[in-house]
N, C-alpha and C. Protein backbone atom coordinates (compact mmCIF):
# COMPACT_ATOMS: atom_id res chain seq x y z
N UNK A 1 -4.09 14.81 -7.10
CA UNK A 1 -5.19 14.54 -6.20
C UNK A 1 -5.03 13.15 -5.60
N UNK A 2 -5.11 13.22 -4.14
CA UNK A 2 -5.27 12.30 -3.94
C UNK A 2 -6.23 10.91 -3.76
N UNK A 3 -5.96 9.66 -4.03
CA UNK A 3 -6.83 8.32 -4.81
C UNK A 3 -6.98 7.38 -4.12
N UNK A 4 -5.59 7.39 -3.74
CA UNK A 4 -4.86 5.81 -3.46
C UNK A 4 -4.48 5.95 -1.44
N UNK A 5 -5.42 5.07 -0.93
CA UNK A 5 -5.32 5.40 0.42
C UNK A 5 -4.44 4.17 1.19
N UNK A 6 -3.65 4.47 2.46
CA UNK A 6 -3.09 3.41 2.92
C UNK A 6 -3.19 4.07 4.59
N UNK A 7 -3.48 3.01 5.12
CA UNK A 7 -4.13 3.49 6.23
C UNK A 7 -2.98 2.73 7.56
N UNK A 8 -2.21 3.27 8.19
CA UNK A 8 -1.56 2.82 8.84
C UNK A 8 -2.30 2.02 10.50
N UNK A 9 -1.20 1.27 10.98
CA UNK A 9 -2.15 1.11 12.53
C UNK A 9 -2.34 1.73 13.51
N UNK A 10 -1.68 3.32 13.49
CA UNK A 10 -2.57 4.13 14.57
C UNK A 10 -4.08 4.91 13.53
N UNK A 11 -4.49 4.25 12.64
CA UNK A 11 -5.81 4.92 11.82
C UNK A 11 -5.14 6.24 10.86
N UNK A 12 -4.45 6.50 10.71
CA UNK A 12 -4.02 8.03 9.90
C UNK A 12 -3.89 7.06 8.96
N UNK A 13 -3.86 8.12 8.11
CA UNK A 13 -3.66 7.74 6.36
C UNK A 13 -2.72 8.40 5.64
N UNK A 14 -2.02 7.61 4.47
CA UNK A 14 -1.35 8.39 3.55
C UNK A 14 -1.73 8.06 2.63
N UNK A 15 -2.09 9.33 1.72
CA UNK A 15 -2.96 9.44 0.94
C UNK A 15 -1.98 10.09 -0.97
N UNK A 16 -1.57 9.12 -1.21
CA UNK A 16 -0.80 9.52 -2.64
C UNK A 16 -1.65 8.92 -3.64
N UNK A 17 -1.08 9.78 -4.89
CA UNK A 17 -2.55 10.19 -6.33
C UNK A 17 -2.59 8.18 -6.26
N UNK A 18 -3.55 8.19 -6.95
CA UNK A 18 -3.18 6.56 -7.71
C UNK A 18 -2.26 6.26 -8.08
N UNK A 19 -1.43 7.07 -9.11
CA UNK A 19 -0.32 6.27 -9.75
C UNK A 19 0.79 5.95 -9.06
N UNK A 20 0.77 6.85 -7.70
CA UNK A 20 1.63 6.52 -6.83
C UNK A 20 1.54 5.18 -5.94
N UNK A 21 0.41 5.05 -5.71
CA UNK A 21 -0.22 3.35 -5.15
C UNK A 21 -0.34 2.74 -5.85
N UNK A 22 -0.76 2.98 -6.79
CA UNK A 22 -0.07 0.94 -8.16
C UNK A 22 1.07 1.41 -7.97
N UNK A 23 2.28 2.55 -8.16
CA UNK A 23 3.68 1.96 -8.12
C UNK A 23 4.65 1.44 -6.87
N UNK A 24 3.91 1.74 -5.77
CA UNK A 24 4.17 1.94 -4.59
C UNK A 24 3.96 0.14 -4.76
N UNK A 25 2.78 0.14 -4.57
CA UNK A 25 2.46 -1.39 -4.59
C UNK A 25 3.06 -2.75 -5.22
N UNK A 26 3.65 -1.63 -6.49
CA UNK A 26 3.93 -3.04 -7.74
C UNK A 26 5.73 -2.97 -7.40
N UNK A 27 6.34 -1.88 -7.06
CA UNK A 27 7.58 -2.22 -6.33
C UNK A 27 7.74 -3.29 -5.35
N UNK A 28 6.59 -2.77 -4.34
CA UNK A 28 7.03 -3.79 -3.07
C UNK A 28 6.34 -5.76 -3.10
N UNK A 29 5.61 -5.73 -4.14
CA UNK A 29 5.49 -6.90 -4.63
C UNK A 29 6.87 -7.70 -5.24
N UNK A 30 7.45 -6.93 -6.10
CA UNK A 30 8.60 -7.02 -6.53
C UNK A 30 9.50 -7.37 -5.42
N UNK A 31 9.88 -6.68 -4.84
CA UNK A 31 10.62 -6.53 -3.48
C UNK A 31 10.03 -7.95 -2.68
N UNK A 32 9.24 -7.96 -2.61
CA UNK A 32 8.69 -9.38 -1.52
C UNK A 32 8.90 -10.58 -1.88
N UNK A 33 8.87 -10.71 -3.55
CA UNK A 33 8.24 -12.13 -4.19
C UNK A 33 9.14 -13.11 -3.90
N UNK A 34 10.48 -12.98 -3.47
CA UNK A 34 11.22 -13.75 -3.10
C UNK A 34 11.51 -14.18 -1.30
N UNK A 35 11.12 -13.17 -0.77
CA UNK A 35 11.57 -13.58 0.65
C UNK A 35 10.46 -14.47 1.05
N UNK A 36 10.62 -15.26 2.30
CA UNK A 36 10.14 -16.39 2.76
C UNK A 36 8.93 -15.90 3.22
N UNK A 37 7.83 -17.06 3.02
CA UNK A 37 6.21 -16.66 3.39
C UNK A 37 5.77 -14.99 2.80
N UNK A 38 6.41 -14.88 1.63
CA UNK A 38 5.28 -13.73 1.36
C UNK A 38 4.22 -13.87 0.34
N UNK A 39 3.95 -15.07 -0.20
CA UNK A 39 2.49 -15.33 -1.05
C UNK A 39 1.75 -14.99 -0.63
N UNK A 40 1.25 -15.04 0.63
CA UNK A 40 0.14 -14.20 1.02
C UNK A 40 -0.23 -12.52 0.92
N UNK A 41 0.76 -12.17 1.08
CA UNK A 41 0.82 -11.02 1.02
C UNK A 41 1.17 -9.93 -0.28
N UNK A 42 1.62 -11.00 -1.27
CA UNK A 42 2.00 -10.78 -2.77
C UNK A 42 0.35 -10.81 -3.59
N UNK A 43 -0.24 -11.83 -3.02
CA UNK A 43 -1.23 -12.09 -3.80
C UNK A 43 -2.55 -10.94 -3.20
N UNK A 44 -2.47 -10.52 -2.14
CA UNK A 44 -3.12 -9.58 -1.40
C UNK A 44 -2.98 -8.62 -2.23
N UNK A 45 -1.60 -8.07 -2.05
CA UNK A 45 -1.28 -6.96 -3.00
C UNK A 45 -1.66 -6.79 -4.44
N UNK A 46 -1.73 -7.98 -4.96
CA UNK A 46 -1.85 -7.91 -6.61
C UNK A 46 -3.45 -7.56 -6.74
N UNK A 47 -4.18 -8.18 -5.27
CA UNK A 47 -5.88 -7.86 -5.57
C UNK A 47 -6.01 -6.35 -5.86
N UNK A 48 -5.20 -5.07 -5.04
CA UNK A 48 -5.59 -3.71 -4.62
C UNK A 48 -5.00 -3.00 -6.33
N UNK A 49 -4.86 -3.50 -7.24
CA UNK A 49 -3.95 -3.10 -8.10
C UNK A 49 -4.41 -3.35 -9.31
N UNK A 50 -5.00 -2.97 -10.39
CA UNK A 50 -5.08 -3.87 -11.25
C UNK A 50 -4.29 -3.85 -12.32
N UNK A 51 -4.57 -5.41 -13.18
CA UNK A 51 -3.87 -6.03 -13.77
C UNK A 51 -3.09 -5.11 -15.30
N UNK A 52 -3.86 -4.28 -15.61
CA UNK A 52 -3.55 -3.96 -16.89
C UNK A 52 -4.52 -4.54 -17.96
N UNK A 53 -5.63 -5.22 -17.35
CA UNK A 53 -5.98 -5.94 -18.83
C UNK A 53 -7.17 -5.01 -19.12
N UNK A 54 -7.14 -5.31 -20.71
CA UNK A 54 -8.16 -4.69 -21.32
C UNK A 54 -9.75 -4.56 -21.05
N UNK A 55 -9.75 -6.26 -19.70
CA UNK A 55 -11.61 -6.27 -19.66
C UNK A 55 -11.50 -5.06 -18.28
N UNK A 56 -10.60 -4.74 -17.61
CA UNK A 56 -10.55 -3.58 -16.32
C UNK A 56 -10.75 -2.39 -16.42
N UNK A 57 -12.18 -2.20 -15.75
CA UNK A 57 -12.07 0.10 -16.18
C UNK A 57 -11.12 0.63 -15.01
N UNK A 58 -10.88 1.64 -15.68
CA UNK A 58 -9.86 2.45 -14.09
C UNK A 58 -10.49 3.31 -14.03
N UNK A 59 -10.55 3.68 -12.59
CA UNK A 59 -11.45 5.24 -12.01
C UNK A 59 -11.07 5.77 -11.04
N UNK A 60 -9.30 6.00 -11.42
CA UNK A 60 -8.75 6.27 -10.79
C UNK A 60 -8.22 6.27 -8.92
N UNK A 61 -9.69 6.11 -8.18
CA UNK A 61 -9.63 5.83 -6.87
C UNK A 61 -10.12 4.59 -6.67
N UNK A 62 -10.26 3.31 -8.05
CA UNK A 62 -10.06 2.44 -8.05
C UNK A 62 -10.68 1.95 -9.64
N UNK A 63 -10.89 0.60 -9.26
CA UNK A 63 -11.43 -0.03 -11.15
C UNK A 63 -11.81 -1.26 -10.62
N UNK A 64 -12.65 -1.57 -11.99
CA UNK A 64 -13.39 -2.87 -11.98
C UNK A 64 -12.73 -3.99 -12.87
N UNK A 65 -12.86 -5.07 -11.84
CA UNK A 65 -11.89 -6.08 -11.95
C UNK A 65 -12.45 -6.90 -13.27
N UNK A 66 -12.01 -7.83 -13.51
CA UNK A 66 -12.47 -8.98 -14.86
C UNK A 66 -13.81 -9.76 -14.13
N UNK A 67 -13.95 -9.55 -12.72
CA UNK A 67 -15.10 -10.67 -12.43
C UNK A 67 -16.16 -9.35 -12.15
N UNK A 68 -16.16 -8.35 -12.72
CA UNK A 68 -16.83 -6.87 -12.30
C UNK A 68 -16.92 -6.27 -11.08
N UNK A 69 -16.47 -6.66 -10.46
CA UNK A 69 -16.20 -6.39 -8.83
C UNK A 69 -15.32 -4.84 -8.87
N UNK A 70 -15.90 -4.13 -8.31
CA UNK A 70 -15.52 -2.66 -7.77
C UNK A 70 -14.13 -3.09 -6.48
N UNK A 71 -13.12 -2.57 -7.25
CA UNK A 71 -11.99 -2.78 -5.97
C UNK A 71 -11.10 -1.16 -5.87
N UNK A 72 -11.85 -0.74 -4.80
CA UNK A 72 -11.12 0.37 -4.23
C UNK A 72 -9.62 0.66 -3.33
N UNK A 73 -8.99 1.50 -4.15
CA UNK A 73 -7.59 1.42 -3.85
C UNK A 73 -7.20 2.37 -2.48
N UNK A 74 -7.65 0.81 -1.41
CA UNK A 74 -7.46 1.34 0.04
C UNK A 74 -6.68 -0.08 0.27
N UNK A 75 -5.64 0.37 1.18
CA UNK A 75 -5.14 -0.99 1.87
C UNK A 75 -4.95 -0.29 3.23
N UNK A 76 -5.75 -1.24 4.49
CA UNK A 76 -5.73 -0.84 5.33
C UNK A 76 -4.54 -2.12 6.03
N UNK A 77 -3.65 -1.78 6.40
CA UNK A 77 -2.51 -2.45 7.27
C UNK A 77 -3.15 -2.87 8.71
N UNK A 78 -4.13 -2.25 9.31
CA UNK A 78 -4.98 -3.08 10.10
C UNK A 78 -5.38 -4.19 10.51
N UNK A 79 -5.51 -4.59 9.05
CA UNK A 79 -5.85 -6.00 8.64
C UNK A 79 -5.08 -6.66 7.88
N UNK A 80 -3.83 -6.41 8.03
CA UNK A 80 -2.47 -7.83 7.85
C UNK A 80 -2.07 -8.50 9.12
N UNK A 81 -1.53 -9.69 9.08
CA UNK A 81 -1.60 -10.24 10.26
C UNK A 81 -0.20 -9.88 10.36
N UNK A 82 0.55 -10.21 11.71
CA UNK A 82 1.80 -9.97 12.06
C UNK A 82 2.57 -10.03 11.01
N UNK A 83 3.39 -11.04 10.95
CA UNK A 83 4.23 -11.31 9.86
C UNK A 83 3.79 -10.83 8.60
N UNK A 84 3.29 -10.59 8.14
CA UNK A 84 2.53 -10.04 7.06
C UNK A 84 2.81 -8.44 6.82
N UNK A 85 2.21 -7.66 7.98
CA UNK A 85 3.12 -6.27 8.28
C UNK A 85 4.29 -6.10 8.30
N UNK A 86 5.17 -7.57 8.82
CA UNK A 86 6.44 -7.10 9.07
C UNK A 86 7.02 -6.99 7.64
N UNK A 87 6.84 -8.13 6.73
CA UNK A 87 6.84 -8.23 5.03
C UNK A 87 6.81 -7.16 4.35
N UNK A 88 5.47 -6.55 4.60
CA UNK A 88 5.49 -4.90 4.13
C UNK A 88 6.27 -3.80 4.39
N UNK A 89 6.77 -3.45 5.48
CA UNK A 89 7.49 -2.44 6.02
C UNK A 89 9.09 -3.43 5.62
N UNK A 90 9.24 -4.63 5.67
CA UNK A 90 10.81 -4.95 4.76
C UNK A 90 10.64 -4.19 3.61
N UNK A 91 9.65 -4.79 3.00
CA UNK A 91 9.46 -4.70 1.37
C UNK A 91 9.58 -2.82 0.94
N UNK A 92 8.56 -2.21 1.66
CA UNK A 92 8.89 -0.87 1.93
C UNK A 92 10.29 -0.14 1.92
N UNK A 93 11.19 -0.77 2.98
CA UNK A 93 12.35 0.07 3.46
C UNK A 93 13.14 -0.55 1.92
N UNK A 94 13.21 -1.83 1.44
CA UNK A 94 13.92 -2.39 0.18
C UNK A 94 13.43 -1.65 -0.96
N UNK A 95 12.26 -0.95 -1.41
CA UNK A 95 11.83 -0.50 -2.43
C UNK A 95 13.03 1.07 -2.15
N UNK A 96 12.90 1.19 -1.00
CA UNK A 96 13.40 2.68 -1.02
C UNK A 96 14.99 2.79 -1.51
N UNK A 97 15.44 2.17 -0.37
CA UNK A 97 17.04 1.40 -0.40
C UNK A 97 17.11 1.58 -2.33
N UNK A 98 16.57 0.70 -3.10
CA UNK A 98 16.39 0.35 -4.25
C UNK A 98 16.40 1.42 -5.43
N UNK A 99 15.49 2.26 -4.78
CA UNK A 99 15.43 3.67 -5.58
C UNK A 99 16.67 4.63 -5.65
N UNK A 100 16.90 4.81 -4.21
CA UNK A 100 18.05 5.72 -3.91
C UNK A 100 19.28 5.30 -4.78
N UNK A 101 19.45 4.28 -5.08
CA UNK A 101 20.70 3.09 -5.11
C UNK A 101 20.60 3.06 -6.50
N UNK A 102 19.27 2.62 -7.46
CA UNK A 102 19.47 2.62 -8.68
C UNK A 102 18.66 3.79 -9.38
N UNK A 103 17.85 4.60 -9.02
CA UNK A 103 17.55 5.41 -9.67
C UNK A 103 15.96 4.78 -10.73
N UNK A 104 16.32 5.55 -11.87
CA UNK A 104 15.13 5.39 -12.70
C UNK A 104 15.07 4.31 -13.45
N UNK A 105 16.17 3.28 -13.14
CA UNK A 105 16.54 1.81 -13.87
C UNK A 105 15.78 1.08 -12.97
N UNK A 106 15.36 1.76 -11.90
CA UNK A 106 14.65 0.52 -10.47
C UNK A 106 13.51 1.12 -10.84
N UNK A 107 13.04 2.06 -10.64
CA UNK A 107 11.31 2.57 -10.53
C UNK A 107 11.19 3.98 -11.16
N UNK A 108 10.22 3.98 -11.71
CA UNK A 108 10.06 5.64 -12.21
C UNK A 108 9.65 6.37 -11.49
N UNK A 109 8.63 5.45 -10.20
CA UNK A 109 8.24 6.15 -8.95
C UNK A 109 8.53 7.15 -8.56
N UNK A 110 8.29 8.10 -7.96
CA UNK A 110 9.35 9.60 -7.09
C UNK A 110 10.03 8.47 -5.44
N UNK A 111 10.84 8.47 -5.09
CA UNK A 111 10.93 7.92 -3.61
C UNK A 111 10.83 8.60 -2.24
N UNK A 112 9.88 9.88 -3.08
CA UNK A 112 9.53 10.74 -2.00
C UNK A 112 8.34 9.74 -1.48
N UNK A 113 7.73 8.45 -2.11
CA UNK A 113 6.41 7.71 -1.31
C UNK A 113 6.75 6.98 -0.58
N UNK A 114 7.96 6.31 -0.77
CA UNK A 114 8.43 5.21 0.19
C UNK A 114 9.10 5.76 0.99
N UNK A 115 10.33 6.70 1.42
CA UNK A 115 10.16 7.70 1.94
C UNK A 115 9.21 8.28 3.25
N UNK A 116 8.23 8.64 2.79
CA UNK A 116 7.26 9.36 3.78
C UNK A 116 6.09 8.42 4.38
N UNK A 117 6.14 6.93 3.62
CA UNK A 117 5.55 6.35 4.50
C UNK A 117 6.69 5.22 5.19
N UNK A 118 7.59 5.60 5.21
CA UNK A 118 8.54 4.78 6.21
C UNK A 118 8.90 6.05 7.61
N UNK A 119 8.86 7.41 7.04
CA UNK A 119 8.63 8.70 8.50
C UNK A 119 7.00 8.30 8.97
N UNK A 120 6.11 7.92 8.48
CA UNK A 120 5.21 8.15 9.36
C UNK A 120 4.89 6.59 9.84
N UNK A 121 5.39 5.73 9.42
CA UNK A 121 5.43 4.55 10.19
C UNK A 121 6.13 4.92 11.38
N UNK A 122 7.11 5.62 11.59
CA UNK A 122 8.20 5.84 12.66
C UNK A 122 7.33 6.79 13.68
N UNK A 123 6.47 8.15 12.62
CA UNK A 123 5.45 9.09 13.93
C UNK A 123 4.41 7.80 14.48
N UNK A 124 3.60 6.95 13.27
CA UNK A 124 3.00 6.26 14.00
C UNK A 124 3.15 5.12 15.08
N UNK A 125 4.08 4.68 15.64
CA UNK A 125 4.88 3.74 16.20
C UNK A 125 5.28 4.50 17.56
N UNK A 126 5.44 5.56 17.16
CA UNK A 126 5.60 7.05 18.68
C UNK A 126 4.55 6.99 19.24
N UNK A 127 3.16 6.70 18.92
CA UNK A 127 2.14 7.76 19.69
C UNK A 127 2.25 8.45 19.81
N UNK A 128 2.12 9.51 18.70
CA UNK A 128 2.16 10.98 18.41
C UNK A 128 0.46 11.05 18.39
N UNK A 129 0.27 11.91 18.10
CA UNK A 129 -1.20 12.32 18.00
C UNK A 129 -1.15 12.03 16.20
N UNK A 130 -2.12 10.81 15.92
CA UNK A 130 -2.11 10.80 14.54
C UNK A 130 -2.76 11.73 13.27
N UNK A 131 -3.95 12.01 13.41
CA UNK A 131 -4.14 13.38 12.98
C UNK A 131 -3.46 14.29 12.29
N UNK A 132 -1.75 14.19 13.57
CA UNK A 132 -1.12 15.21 12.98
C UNK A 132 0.48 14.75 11.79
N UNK A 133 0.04 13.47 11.39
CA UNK A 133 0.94 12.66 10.39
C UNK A 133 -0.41 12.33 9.14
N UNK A 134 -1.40 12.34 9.21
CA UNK A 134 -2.64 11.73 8.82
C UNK A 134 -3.02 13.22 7.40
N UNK A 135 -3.35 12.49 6.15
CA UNK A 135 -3.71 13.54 5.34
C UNK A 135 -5.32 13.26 5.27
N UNK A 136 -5.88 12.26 5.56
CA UNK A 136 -7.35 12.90 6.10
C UNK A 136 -7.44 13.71 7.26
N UNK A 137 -8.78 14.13 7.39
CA UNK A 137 -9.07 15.42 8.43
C UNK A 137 -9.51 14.90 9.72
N UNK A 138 -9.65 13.37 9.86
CA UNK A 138 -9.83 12.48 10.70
C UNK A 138 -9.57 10.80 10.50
N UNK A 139 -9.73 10.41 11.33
CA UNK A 139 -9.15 9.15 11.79
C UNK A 139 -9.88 7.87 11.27
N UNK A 140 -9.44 6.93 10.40
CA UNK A 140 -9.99 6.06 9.82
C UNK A 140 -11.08 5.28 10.97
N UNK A 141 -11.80 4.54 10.57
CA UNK A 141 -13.05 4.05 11.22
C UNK A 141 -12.17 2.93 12.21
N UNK A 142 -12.30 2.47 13.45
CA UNK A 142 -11.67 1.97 14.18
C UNK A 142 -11.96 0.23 14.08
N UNK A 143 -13.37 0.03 13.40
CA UNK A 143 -13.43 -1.26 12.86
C UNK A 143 -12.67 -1.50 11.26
N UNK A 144 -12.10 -2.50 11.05
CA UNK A 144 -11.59 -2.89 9.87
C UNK A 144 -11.43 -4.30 9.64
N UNK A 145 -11.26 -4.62 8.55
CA UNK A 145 -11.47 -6.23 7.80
C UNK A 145 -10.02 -6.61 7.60
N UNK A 146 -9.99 -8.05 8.06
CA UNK A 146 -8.69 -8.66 7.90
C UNK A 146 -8.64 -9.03 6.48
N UNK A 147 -7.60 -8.79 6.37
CA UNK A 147 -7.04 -9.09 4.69
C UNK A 147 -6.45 -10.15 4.61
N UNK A 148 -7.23 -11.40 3.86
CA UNK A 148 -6.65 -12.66 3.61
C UNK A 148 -6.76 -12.87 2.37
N UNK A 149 -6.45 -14.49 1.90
CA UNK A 149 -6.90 -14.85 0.69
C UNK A 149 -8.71 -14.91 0.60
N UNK A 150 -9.00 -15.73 1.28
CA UNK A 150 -10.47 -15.66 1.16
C UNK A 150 -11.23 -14.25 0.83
N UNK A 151 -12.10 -14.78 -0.48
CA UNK A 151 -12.90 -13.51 -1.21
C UNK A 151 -13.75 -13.58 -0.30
N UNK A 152 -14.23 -12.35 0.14
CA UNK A 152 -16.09 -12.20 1.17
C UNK A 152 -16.94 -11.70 -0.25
């Protein structure tokens, strides 16, 4: 079932279970932590994810953090700034590269996720009709929140 939402910039979504978005996520953190200017975007990532610790509930389409804060496992790419997107879609195409290359010594992941959201980065980038790349039944809300460090 799907949990874990990622919402590309023509509004469609790909929509894999949770465990596929913490691994999806905790690869391409991996993948980033070294290339230039990606703290921002490492530490972004580590918010949508949680930690593993014992004070965190999981509820599957997201969990409550150590400061009790409800953090739902949506990352909308909307709201990364340039360089920031471009970071992700490296980090993306390197997680995949990574998988293919080492197998189950790199990720236990399937790389059918990195994969299919590197094809629909490519439909979305076409102007295709998104909808028809999109596993919701419609089109994410056309307002969205920039994703920085600053907590709101």
């Amino acid at each position: 079932m799907a949990s874990g939402f990622i919402i590309l910039k023509d509004r469609s979504c790909y929509a894999p279970r949770w465990t596929g978005f913490d691994g999806i996520i905790r690869d391409l953190i991996r993948e980033i932590k070294n290339l230039e200017n990606s703290t921002e975007l490492k530490l972004i990532l580590e918010r949508k994810i949680p930690s593993n610790t014992e004070e965190e509930v999981e509820m599957c389409w997201g969990y409550i953090n150590t400061n009790g804060k409800t953090i739902e496992r949506v990352l909308d790419l909307r709201g990364l700034s340039d360089s920031n997107h471009k970071l992700f879609w490296t980090g993306i195409q390197k997680v995949y590269v990574n998988m293919i290359k080492f197998g189950t010594d790199y990720s236990t992941l399937n790389p059918i996720i990195p994969k299919e959201m590197l094809k629909r980065k490519k439909l979305s980038e076409r102007n295709s009709n998104p909808l028809e790349h999109s596993d919701w039944n419609k089109l994410a809300d056309e307002e969205f929140e920039m994703l920085s460090l600053i907590e709101k």
